[in-house]
N, C-alpha and C. Protein backbone atom coordinates (compact mmCIF):
# COMPACT_ATOMS: atom_id res chain seq x y z
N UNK A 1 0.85 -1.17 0.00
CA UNK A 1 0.00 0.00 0.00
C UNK A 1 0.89 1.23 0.00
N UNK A 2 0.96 1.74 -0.91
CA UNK A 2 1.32 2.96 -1.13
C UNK A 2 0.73 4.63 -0.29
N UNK A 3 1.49 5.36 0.14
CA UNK A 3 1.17 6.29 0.39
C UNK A 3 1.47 7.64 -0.35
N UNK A 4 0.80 8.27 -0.94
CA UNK A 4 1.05 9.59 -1.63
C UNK A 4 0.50 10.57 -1.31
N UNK A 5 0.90 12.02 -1.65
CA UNK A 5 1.10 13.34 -1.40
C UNK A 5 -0.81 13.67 -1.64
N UNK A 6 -1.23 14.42 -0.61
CA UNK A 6 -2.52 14.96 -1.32
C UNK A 6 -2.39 16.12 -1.38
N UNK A 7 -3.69 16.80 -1.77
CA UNK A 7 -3.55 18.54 -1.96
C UNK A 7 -4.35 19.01 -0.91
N UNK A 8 -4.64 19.74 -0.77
CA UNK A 8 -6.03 19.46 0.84
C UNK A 8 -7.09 20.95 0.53
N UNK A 9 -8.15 20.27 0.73
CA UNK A 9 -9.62 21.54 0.85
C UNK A 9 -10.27 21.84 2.36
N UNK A 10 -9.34 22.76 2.88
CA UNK A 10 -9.53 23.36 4.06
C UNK A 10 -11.67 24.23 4.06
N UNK A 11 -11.54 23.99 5.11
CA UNK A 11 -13.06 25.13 5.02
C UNK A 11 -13.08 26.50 4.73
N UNK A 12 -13.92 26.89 3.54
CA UNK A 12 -14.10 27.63 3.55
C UNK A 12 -13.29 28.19 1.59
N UNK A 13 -12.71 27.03 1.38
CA UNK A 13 -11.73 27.06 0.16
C UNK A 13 -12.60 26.62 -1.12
N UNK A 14 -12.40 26.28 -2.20
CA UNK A 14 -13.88 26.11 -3.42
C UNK A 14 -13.12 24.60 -3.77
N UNK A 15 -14.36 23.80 -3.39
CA UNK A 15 -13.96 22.84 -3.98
C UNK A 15 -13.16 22.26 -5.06
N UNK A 16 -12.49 21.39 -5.25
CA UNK A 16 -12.28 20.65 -6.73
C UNK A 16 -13.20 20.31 -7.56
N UNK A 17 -13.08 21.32 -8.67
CA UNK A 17 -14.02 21.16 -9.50
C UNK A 17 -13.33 19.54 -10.59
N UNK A 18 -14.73 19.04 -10.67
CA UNK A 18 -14.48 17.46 -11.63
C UNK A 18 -15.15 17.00 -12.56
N UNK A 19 -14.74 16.13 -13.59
CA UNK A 19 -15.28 15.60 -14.61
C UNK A 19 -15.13 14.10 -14.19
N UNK A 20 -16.39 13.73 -13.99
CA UNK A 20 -15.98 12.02 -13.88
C UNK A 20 -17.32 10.72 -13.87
N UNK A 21 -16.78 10.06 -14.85
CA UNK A 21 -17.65 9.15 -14.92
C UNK A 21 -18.55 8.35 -14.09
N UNK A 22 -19.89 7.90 -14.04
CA UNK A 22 -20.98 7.21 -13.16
C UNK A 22 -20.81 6.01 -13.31
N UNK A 23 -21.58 5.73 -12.61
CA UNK A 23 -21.95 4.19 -13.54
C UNK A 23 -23.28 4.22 -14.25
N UNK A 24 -24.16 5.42 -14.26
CA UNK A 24 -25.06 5.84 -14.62
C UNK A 24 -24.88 5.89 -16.56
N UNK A 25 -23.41 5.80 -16.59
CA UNK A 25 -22.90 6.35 -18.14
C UNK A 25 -22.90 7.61 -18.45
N UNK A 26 -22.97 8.26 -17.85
CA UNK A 26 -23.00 9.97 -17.71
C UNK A 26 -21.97 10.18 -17.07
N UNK A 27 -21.55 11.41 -17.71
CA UNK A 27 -20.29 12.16 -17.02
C UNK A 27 -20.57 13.30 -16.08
N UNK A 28 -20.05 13.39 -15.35
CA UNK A 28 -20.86 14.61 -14.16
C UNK A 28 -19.50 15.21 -13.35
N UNK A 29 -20.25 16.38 -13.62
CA UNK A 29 -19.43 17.67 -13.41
C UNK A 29 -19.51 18.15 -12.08
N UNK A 30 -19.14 18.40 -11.26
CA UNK A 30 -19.27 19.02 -10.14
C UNK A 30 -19.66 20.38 -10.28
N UNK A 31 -19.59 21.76 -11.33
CA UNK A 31 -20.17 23.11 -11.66
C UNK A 31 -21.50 22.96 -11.54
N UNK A 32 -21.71 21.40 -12.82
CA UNK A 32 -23.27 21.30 -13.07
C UNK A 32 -24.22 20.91 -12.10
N UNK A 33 -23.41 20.66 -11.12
CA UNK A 33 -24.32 19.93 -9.96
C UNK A 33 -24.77 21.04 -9.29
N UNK A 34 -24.03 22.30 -8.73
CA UNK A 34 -23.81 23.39 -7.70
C UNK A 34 -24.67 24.49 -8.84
N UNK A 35 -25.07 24.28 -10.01
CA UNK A 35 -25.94 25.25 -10.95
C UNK A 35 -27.09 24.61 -10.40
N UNK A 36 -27.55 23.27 -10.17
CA UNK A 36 -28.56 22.63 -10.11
C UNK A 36 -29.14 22.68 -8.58
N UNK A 37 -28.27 22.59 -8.05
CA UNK A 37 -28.47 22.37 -6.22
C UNK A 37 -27.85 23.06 -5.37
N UNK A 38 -28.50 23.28 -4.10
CA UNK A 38 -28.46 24.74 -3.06
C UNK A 38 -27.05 23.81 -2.34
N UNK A 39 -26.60 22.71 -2.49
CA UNK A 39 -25.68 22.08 -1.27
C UNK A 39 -25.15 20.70 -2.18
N UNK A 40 -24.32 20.38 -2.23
CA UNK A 40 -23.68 18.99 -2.56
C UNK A 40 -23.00 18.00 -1.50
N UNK A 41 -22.67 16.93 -0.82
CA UNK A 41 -22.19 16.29 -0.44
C UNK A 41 -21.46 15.40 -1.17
N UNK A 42 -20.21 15.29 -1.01
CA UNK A 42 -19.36 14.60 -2.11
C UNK A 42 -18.82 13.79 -0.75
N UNK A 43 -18.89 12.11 -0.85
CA UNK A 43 -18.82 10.96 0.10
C UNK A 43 -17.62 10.51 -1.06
N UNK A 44 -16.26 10.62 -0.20
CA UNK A 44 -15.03 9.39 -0.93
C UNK A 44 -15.41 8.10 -0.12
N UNK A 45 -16.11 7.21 -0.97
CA UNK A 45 -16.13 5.89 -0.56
C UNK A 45 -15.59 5.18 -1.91
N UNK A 46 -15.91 3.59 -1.22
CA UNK A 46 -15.69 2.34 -1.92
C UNK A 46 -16.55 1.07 -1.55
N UNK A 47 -16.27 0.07 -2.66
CA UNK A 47 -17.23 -1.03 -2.52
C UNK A 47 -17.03 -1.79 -1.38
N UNK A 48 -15.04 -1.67 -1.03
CA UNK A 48 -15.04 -2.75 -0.08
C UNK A 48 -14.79 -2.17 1.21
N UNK A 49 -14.63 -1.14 1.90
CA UNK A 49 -14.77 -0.85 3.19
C UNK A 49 -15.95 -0.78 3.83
N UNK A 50 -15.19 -1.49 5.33
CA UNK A 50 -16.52 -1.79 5.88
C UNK A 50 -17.42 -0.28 6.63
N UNK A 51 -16.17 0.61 6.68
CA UNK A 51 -16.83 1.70 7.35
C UNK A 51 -18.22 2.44 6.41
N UNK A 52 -17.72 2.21 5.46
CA UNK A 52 -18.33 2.17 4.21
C UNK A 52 -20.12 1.51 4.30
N UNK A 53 -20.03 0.24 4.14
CA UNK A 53 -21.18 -0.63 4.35
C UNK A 53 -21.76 -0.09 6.18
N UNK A 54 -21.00 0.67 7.16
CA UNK A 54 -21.87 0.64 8.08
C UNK A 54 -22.73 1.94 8.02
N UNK A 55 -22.36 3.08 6.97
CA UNK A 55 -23.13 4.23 6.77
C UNK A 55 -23.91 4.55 5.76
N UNK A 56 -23.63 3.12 4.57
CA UNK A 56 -24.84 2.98 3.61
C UNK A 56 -25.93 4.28 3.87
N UNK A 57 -27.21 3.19 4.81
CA UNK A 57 -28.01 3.41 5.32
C UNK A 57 -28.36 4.66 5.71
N UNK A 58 -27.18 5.17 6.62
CA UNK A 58 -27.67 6.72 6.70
C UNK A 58 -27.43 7.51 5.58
N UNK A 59 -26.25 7.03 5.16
CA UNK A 59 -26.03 7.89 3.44
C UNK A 59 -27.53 8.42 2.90
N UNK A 60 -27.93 7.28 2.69
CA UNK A 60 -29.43 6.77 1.64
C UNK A 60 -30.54 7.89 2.63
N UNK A 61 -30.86 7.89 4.02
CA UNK A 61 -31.36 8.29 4.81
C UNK A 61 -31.37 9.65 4.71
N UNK A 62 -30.12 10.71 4.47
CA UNK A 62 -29.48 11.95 4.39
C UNK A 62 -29.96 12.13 2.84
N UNK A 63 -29.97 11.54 2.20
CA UNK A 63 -29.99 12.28 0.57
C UNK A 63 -31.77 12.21 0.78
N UNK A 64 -32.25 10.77 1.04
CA UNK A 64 -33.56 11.25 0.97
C UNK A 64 -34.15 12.58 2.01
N UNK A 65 -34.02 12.69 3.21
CA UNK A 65 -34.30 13.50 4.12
C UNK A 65 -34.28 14.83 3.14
N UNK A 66 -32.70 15.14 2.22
CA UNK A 66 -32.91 16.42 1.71
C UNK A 66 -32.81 16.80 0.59
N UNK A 67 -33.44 15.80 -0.02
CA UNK A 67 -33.30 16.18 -1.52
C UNK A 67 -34.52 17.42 -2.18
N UNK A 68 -35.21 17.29 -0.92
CA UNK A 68 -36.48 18.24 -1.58
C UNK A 68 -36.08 19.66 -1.29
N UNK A 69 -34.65 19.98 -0.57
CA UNK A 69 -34.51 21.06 -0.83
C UNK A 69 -33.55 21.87 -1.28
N UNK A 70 -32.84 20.52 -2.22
CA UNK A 70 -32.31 21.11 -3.36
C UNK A 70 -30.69 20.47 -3.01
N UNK A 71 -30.36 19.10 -2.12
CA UNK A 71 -29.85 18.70 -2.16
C UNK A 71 -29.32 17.48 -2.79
N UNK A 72 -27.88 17.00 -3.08
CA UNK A 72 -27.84 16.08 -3.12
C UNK A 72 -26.41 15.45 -2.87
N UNK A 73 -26.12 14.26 -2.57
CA UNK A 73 -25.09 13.33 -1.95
C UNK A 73 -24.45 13.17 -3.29
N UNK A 74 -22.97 12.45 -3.68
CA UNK A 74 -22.11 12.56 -5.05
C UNK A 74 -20.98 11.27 -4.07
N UNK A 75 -21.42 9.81 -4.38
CA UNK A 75 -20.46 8.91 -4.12
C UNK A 75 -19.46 9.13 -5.05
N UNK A 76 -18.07 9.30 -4.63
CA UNK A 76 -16.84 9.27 -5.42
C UNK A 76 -15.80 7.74 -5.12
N UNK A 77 -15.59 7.00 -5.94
CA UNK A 77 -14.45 5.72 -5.32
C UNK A 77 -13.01 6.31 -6.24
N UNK A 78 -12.42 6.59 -5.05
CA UNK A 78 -11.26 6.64 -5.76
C UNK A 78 -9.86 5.99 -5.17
N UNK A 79 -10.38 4.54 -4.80
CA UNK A 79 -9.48 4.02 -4.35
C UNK A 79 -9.23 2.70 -4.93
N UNK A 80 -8.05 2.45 -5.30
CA UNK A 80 -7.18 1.00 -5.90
C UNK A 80 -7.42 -0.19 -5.41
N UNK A 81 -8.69 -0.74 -4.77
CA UNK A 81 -8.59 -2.09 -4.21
C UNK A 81 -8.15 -3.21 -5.41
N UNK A 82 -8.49 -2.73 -6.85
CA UNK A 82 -8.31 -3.47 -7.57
C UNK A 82 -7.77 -2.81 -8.53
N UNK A 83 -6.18 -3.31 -9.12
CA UNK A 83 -5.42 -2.28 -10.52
C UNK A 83 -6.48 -2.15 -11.60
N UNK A 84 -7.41 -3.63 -12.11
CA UNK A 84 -8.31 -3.79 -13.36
C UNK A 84 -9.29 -2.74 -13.12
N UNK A 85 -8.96 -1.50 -13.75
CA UNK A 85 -9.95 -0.90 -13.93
C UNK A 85 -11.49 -1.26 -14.25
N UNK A 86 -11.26 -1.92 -15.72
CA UNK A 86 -12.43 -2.60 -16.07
C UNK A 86 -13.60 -3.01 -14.98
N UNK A 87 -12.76 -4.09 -14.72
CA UNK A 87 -13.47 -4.71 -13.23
C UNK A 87 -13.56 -4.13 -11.92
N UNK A 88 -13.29 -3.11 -11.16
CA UNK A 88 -13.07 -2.19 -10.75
C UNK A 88 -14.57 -1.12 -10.70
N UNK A 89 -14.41 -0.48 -12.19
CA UNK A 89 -15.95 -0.07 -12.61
C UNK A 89 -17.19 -0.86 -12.58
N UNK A 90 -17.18 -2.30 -12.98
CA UNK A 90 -18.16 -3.12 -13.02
C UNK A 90 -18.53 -3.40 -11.61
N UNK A 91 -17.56 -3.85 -10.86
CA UNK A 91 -17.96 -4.18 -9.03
C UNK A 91 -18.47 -2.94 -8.67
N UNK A 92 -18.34 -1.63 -8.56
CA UNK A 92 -18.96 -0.57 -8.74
C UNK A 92 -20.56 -0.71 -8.80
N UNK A 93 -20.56 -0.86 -10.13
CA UNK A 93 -22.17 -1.19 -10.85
C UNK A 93 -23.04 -2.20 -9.78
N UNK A 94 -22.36 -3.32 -9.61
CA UNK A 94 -23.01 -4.26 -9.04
C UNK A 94 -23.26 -3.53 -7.34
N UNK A 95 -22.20 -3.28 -6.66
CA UNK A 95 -22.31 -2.68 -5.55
C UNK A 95 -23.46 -1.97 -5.28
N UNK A 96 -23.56 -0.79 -6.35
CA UNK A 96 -24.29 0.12 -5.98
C UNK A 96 -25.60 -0.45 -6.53
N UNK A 97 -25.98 -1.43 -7.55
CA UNK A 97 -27.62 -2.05 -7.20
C UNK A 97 -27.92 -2.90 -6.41
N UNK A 98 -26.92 -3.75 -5.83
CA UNK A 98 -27.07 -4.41 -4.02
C UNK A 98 -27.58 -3.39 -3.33
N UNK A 99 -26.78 -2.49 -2.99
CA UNK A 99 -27.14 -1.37 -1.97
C UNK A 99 -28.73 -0.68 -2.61
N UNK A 100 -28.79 -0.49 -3.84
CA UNK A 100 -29.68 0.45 -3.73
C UNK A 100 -29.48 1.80 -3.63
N UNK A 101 -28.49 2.23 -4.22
CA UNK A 101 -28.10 3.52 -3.73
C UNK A 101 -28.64 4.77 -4.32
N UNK A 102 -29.32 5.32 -3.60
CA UNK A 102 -30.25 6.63 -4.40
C UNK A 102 -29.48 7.99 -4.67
N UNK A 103 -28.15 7.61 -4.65
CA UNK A 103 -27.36 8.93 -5.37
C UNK A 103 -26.55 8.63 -6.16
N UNK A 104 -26.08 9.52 -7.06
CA UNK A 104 -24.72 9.04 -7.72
C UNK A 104 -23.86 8.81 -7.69
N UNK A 105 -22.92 7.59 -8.37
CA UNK A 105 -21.68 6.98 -7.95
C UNK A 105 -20.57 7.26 -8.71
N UNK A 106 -19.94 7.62 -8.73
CA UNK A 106 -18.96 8.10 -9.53
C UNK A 106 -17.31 7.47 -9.67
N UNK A 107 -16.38 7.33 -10.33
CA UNK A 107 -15.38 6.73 -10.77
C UNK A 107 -14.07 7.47 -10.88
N UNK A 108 -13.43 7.56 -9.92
CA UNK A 108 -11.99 8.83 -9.83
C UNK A 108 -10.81 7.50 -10.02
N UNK A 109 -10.93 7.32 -11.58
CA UNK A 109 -10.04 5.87 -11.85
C UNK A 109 -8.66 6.85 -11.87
N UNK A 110 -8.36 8.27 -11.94
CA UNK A 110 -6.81 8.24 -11.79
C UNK A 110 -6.52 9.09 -10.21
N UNK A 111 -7.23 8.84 -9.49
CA UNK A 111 -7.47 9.51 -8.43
C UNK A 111 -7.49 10.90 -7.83
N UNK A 112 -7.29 11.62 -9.27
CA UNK A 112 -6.73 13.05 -8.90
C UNK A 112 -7.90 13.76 -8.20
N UNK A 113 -9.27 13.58 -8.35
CA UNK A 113 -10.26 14.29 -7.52
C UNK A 113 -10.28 14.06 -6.07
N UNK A 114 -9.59 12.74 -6.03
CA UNK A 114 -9.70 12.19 -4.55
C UNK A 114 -8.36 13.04 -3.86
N UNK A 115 -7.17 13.08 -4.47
CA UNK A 115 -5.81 13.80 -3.89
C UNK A 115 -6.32 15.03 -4.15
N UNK A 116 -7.44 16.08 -4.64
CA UNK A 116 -7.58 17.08 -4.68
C UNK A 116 -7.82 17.61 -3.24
N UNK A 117 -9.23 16.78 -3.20
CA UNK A 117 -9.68 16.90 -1.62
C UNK A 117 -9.35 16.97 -0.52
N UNK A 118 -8.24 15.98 -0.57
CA UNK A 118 -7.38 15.72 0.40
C UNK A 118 -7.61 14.57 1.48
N UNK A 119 -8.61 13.34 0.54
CA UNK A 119 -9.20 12.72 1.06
C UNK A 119 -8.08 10.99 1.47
N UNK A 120 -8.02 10.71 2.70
CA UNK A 120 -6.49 10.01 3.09
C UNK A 120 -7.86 8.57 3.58
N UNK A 121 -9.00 8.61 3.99
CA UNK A 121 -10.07 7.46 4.60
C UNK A 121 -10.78 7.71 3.38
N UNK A 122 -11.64 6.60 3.77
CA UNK A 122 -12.73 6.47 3.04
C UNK A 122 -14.07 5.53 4.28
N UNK A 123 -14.95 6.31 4.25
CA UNK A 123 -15.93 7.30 3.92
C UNK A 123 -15.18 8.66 4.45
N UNK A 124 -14.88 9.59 3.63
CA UNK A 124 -14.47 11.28 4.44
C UNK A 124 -16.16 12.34 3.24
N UNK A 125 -16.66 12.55 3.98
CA UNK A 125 -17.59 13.23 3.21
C UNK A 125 -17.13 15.21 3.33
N UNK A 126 -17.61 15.65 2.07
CA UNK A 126 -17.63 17.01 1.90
C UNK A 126 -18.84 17.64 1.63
N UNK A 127 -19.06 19.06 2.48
CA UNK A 127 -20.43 19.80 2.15
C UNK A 127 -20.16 20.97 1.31
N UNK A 128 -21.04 21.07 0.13
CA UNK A 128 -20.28 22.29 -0.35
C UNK A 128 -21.44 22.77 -0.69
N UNK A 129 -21.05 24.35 -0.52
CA UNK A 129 -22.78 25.07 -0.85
C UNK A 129 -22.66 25.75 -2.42
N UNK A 130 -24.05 26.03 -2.64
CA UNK A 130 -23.82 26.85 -4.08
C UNK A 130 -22.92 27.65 -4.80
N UNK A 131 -22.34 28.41 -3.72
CA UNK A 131 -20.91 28.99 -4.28
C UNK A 131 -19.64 28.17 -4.47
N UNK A 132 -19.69 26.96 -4.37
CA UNK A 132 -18.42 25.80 -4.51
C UNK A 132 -17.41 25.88 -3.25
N UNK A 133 -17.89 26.44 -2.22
CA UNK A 133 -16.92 26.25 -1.01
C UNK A 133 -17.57 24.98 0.18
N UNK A 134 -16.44 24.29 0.61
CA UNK A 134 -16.47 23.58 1.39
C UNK A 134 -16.73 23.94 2.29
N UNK A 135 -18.26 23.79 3.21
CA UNK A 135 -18.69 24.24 4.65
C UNK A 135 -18.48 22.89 5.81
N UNK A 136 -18.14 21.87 5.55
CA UNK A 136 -17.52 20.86 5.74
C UNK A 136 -17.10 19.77 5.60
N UNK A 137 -16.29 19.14 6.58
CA UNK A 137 -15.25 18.06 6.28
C UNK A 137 -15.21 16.65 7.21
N UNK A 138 -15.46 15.69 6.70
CA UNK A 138 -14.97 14.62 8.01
C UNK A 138 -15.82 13.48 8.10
N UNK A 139 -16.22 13.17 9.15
CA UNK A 139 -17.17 12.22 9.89
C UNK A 139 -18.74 11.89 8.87
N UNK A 140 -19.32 11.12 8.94
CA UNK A 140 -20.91 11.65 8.81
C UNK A 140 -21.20 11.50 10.42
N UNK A 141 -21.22 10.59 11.08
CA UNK A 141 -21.44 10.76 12.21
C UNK A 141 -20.43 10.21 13.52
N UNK A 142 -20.74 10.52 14.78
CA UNK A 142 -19.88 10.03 15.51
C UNK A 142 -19.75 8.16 15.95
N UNK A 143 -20.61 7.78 15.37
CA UNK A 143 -20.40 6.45 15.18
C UNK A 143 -20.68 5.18 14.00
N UNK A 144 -19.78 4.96 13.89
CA UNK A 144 -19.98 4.42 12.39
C UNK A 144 -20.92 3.21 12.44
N UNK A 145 -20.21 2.42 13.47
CA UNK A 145 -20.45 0.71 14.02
C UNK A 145 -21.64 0.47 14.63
N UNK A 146 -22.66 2.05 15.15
CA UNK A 146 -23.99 1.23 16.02
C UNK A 146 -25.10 2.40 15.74
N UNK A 147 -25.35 2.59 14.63
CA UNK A 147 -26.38 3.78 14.04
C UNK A 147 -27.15 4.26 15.24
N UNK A 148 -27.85 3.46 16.42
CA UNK A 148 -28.40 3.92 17.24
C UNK A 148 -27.66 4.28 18.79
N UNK A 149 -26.77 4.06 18.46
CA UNK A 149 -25.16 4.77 19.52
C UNK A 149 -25.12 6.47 19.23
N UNK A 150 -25.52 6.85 18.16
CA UNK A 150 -25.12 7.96 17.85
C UNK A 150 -25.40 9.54 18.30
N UNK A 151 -24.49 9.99 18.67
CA UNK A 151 -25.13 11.26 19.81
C UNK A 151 -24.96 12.38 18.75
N UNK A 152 -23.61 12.35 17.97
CA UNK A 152 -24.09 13.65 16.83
C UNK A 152 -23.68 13.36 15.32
N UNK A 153 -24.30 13.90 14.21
CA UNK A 153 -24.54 13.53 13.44
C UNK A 153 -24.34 14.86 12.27
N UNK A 154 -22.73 14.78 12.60
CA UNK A 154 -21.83 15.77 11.85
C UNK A 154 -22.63 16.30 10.37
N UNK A 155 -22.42 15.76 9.65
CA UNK A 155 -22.93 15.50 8.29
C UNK A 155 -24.53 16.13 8.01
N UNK A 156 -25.54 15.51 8.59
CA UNK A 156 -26.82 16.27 9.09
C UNK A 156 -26.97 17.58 9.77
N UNK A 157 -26.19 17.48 10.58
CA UNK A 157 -26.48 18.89 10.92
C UNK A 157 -25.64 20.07 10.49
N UNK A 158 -25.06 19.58 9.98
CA UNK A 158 -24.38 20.99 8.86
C UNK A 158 -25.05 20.87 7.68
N UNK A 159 -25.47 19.91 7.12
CA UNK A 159 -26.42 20.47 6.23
C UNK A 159 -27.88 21.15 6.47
N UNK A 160 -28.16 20.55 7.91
CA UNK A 160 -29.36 21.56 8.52
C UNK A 160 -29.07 22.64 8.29
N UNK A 161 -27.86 22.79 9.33
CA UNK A 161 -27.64 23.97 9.25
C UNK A 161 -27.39 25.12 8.27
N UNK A 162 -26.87 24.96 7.29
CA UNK A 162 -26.49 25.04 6.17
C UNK A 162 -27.82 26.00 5.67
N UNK A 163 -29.08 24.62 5.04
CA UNK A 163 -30.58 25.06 4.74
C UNK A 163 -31.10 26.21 5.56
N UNK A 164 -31.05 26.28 7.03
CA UNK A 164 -31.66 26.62 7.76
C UNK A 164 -30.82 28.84 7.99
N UNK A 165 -30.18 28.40 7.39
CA UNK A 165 -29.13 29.88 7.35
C UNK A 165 -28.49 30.33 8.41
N UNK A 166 -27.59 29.44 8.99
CA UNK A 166 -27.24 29.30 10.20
C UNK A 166 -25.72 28.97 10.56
N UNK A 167 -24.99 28.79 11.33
CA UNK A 167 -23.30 28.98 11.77
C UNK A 167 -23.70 27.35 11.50
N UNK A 168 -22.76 26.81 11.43
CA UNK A 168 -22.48 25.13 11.34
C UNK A 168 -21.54 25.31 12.50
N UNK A 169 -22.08 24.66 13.49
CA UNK A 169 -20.93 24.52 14.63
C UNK A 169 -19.99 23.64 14.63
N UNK A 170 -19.87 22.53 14.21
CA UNK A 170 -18.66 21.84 13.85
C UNK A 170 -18.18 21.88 12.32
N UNK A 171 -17.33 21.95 12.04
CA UNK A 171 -17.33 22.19 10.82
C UNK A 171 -15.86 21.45 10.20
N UNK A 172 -15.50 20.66 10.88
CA UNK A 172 -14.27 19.55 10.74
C UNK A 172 -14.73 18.74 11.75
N UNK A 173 -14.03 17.28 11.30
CA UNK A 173 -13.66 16.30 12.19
C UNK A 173 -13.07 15.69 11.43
N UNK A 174 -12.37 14.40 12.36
CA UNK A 174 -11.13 13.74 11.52
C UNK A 174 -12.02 12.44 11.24
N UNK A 175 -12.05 12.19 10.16
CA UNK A 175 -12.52 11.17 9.26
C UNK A 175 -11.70 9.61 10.25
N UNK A 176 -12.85 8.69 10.23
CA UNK A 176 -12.58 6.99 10.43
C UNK A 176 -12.90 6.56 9.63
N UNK A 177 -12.13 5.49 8.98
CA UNK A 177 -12.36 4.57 8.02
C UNK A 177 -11.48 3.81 7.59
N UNK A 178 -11.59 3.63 6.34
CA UNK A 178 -10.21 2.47 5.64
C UNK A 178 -9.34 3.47 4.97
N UNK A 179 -8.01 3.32 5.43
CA UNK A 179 -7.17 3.96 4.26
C UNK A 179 -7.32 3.73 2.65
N UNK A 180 -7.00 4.81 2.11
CA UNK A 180 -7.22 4.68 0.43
C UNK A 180 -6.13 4.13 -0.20
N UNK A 181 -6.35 3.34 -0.54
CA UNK A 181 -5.16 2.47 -1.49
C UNK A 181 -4.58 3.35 -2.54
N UNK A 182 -3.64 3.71 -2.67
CA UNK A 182 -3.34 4.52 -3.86
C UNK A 182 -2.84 3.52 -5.45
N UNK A 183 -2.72 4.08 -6.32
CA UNK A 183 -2.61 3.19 -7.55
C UNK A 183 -0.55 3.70 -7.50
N UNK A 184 -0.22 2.05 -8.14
CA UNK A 184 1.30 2.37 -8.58
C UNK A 184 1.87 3.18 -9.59
């Protein structure tokens, strides 16, 4: 496992703007999304972490809760569990109709959107509002492993907050999860 250099999106800085393939077969832009919607959440996940599979659920939970007001969630994998791209994209596909996943999944096969971010785990989610700045970084919530353990719920409430026109009181935390495999 390789470790390499990232670039990092502090709060308050404009996101990495991206071009990158779905599995939808559409290419999707990160501009076009922030023309379309009041807030974006961009989730660096993957098929095979488990931190991953334990926030599914709320993932799915969070996009539905706010999509009616003009939100939406942006799965990014940009991690090497497997060199075969090909196959790589396809486990992708399959993943995300197991799960069911009601947002888009997206494909950072040379990882540069993911080293943009500055994303080192996976799940590390980003909030970014209509103007393309990052209002936050980190966690979705404080517990990954017992959904009903959970006392705060990073991710939710900055996007409350966010909607609601309001200070986001946390506005970092340090991401748990699986390290990102980088490609050779």
């Amino acid at each position: 496992m390789k470790t390499r250099l990232t670039t990092d999106t502090p709060i308050g800085s404009y996101a990495p703007d991206f071009e990158l393939p779905g599995i939808d077969g559409q290419v999707h832009h990160l501009s076009r999304y922030l023309e379309k919607f009041h807030a974006v959440g961009v989730v660096l996940m993957c098929n095979y972490c488990p931190y991953v599979g334990h926030y599914l659920e709320r993932l799915k939970q969070i996009q539905q809760e706010f999509s009616s007001f003009g939100f939406t969630l942006i799965g990014v994998n940009g991690s090497a569990a497997n060199q075969d791209l090909v196959q790589s994209f396809d486990r992708m596909k399959g993943f995300a109709q197991k799960h069911e996943l009601n947002f888009p999944y997206l494909w950072d096969s040379t990882q540069d959107v993911t080293r943009s971010f500055g994303a080192m785990t996976t799940p590390m989610c980003f909030l970014i509002d209509s103007e393309g700045r990052v209002r936050y970084r980190g966690q979705i919530d404080d517990n990954p492993e017992n959904p009903e353990a959970v006392q705060v719920r990073y991710l939710r409430s900055a996007i409350a907050s966010l909607f609601g026109n309001n200070n986001i009181d946390i506005t970092e935390t340090e991401p748990i999860g699986t390290k990102i495999i980088w490609r050779d």
